[in-house]
C-alpha atoms as a PDB file:
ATOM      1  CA  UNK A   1     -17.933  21.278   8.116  1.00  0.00           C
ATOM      2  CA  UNK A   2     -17.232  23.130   4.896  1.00  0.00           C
ATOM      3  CA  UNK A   3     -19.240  22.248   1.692  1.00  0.00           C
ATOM      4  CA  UNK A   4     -16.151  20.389   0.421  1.00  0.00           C
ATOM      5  CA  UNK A   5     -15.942  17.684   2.881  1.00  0.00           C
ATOM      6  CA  UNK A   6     -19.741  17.220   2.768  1.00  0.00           C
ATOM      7  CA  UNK A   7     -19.341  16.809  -1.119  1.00  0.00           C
ATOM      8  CA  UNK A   8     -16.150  14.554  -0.324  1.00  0.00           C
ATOM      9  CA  UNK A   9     -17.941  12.548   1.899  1.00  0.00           C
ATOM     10  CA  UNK A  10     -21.070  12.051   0.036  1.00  0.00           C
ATOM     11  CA  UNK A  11     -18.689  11.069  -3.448  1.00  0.00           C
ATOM     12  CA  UNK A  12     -16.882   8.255  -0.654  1.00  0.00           C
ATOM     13  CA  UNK A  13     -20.579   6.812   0.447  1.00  0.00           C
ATOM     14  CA  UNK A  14     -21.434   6.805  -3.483  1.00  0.00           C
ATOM     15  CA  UNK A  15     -18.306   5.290  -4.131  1.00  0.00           C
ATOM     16  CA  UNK A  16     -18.919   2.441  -1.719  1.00  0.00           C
ATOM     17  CA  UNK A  17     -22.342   1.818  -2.905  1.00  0.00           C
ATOM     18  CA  UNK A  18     -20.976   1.495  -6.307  1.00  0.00           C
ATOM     19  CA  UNK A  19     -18.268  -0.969  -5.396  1.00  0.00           C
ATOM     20  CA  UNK A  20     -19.925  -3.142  -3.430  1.00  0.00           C
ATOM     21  CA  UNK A  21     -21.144  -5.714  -6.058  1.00  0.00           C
ATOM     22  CA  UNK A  22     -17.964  -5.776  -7.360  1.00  0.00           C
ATOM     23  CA  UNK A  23     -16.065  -6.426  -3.938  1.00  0.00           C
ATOM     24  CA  UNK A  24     -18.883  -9.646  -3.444  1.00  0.00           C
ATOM     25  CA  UNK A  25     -18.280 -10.848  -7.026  1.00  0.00           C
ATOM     26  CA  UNK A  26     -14.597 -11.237  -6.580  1.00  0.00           C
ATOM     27  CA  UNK A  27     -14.433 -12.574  -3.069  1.00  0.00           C
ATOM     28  CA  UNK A  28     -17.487 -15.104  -4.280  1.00  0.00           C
ATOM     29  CA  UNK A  29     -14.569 -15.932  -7.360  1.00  0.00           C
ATOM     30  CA  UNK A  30     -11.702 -15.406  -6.009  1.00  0.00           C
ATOM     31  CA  UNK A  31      -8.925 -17.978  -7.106  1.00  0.00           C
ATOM     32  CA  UNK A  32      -7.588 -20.086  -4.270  1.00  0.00           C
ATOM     33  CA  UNK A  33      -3.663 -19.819  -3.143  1.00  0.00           C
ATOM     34  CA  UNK A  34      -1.779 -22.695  -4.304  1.00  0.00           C
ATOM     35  CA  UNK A  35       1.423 -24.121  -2.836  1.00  0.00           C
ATOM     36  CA  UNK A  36       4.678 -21.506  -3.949  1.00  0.00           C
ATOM     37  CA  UNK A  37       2.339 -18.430  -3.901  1.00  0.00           C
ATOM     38  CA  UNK A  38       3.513 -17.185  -0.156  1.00  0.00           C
ATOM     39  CA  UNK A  39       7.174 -17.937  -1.687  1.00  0.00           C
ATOM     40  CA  UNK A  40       6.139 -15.307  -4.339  1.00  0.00           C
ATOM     41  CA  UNK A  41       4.501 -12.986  -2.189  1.00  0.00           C
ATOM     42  CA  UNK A  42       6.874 -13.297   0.629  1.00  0.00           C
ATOM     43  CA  UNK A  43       9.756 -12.572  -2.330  1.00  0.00           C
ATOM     44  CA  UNK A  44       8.043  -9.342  -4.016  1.00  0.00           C
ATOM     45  CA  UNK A  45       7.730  -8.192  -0.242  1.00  0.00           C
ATOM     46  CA  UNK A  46      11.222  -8.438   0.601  1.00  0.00           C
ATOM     47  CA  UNK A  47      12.054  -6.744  -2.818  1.00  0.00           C
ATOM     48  CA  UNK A  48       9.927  -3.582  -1.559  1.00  0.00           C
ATOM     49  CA  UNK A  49      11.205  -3.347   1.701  1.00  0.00           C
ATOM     50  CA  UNK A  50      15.292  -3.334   0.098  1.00  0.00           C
ATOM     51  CA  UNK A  51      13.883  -0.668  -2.362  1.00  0.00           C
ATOM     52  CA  UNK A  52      12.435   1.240   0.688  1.00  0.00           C
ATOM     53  CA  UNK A  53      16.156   0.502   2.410  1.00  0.00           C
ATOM     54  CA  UNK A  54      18.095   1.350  -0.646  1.00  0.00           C
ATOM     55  CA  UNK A  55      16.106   4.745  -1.339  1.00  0.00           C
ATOM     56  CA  UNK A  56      16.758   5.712   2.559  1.00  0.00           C
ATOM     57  CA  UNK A  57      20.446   5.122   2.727  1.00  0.00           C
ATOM     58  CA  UNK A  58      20.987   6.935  -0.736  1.00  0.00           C
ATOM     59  CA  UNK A  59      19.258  10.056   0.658  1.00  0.00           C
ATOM     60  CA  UNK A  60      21.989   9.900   3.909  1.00  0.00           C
END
C-alpha cells in the first residue's frame, strides 16, 4: 500500500471515532415517523427517479 491510502485510511478510522457520539445521540433522539411521512418520502422519491428519467432521455 502506498503512504496515501494508509493516511486515507487512518483519516476514515478517525473519522468514525469522531462521529460516533453523534450517530448514538441522534438515533437515541430521533423523531418518530408520523402518519403522511411515507406519502412524502415515497413522493420526493418518485420526483428523483423522473429527474434521473428526464436527464437520460434528453441526452438520447
Amino acid at each position: 500500500m502506498d503512504w496515501t491510502q494508509i493516511l486515507g485510511v487512518v483519516a476514515g478510522i478517525m473519522m468514525l471515532v469522531f462521529l460516533w457520539p453523534a450517530y448514538k445521540h441522534w438515533s437515541r433522539n430521533s423523531p418518530k415517523a408520523e402518519k403522511g411521512d411515507w406519502a412524502s418520502v415515497i413522493f420526493a422519491l418518485s420526483a428523483v427517479v423522473l429527474l434521473v428519467l428526464l436527464l437520460i432521455l434528453s441526452v438520447r
